[in-house]
Protein backbone atom coordinates (compact mmCIF):
# COMPACT_ATOMS: atom_id res chain seq x y z
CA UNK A 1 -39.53 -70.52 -61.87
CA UNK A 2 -37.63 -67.31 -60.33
CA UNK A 3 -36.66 -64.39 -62.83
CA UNK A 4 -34.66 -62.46 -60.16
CA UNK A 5 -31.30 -63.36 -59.82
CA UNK A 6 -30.05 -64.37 -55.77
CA UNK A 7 -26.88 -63.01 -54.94
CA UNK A 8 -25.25 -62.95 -51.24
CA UNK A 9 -24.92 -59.86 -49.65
CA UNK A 10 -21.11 -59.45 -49.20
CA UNK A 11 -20.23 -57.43 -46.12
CA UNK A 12 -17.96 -54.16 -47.02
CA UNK A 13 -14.82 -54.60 -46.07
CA UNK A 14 -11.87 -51.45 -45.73
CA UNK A 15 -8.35 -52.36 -46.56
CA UNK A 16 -5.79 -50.34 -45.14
CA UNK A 17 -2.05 -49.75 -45.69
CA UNK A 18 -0.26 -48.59 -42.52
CA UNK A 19 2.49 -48.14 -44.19
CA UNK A 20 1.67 -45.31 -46.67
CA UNK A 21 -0.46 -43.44 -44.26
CA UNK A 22 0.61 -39.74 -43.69
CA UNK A 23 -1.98 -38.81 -41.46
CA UNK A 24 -3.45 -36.09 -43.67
CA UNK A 25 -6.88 -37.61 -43.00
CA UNK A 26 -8.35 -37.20 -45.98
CA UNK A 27 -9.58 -40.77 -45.59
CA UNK A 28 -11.78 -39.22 -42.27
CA UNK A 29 -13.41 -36.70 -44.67
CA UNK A 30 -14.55 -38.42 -47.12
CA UNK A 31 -16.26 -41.18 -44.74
CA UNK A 32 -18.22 -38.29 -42.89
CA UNK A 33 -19.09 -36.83 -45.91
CA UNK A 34 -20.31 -40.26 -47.19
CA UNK A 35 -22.26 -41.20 -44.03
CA UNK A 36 -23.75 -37.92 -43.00
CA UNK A 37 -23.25 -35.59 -45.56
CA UNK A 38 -20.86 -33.53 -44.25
CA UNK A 39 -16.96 -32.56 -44.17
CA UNK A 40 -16.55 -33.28 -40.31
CA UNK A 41 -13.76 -35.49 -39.13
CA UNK A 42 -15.38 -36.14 -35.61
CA UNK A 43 -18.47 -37.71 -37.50
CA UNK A 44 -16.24 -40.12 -39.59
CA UNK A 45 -15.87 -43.80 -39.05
CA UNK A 46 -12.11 -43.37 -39.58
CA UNK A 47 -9.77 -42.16 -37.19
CA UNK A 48 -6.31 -41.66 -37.68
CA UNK A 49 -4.16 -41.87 -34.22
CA UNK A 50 -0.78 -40.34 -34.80
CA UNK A 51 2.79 -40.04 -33.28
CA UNK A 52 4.41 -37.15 -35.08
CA UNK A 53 7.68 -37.55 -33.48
CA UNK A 54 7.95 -41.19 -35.21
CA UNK A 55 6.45 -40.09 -38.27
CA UNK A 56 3.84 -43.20 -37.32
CA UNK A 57 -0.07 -42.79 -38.11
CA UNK A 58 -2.13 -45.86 -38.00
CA UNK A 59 -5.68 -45.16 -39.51
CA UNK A 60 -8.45 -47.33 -37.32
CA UNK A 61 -12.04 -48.36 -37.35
CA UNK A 62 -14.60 -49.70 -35.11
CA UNK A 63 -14.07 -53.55 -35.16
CA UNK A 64 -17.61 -54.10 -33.90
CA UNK A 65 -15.94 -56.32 -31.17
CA UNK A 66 -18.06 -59.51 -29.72
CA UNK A 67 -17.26 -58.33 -26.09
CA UNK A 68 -16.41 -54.31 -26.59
CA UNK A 69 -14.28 -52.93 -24.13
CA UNK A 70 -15.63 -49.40 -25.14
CA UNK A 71 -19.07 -49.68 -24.09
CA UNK A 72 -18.29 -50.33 -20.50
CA UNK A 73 -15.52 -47.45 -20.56
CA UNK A 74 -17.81 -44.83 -21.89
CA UNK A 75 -18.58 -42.25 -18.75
CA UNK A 76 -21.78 -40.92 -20.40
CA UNK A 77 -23.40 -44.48 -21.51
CA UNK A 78 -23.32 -43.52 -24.76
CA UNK A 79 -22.38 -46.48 -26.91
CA UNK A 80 -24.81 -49.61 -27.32
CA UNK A 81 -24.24 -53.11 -29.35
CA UNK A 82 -27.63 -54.60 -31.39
CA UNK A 83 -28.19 -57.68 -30.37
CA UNK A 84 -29.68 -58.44 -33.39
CA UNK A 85 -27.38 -57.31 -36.26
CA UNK A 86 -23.30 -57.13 -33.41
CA UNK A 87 -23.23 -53.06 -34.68
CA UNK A 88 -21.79 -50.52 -32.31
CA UNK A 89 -23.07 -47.69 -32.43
CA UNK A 90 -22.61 -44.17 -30.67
């Protein structure tokens, strides 16, 4: 008999509403702050591409891709895909 209760691992999941994005990148903060401790928008997982003109921003994140275009189009080499687990990583 088992006294631990077995629960799925659900994978994390980021919902994101294009439409009430302003770019301020708050969002690109927090996630570098959360992942490596500190306020540095280059180390974030986030990253907001924006057309000012338009007043368009459109927030993205690595989609972790089965066939990564990325990986082949980095000069320096320095993006790899586990086998084991599909992460990209830089």
């Amino acid at each position: 008999m088992r006294t631990c209760v077995e629960r799925s691992v659900m994978p994390k999941r980021l919902f994101i509403d294009y439409e009430r994005c302003n770019g301020c990148e708050i969002c690109a903060l927090h996630c570098s702050f959360a992942k490596t401790g500190t306020f540095n928008p280059s180390l974030s997982r986030i990253h907001v591409i924006g057309w000012e003109e338009k007043g368009l921003y459109v927030p993205t994140v690595c989609l972790h891709c089965g066939d990564p275009p990325c990986l082949p189009a980095c000069p320096e080499a320095a993006m790899s895909k586990d086998r084991g687990t599909e992460i990209v990583s830089i």
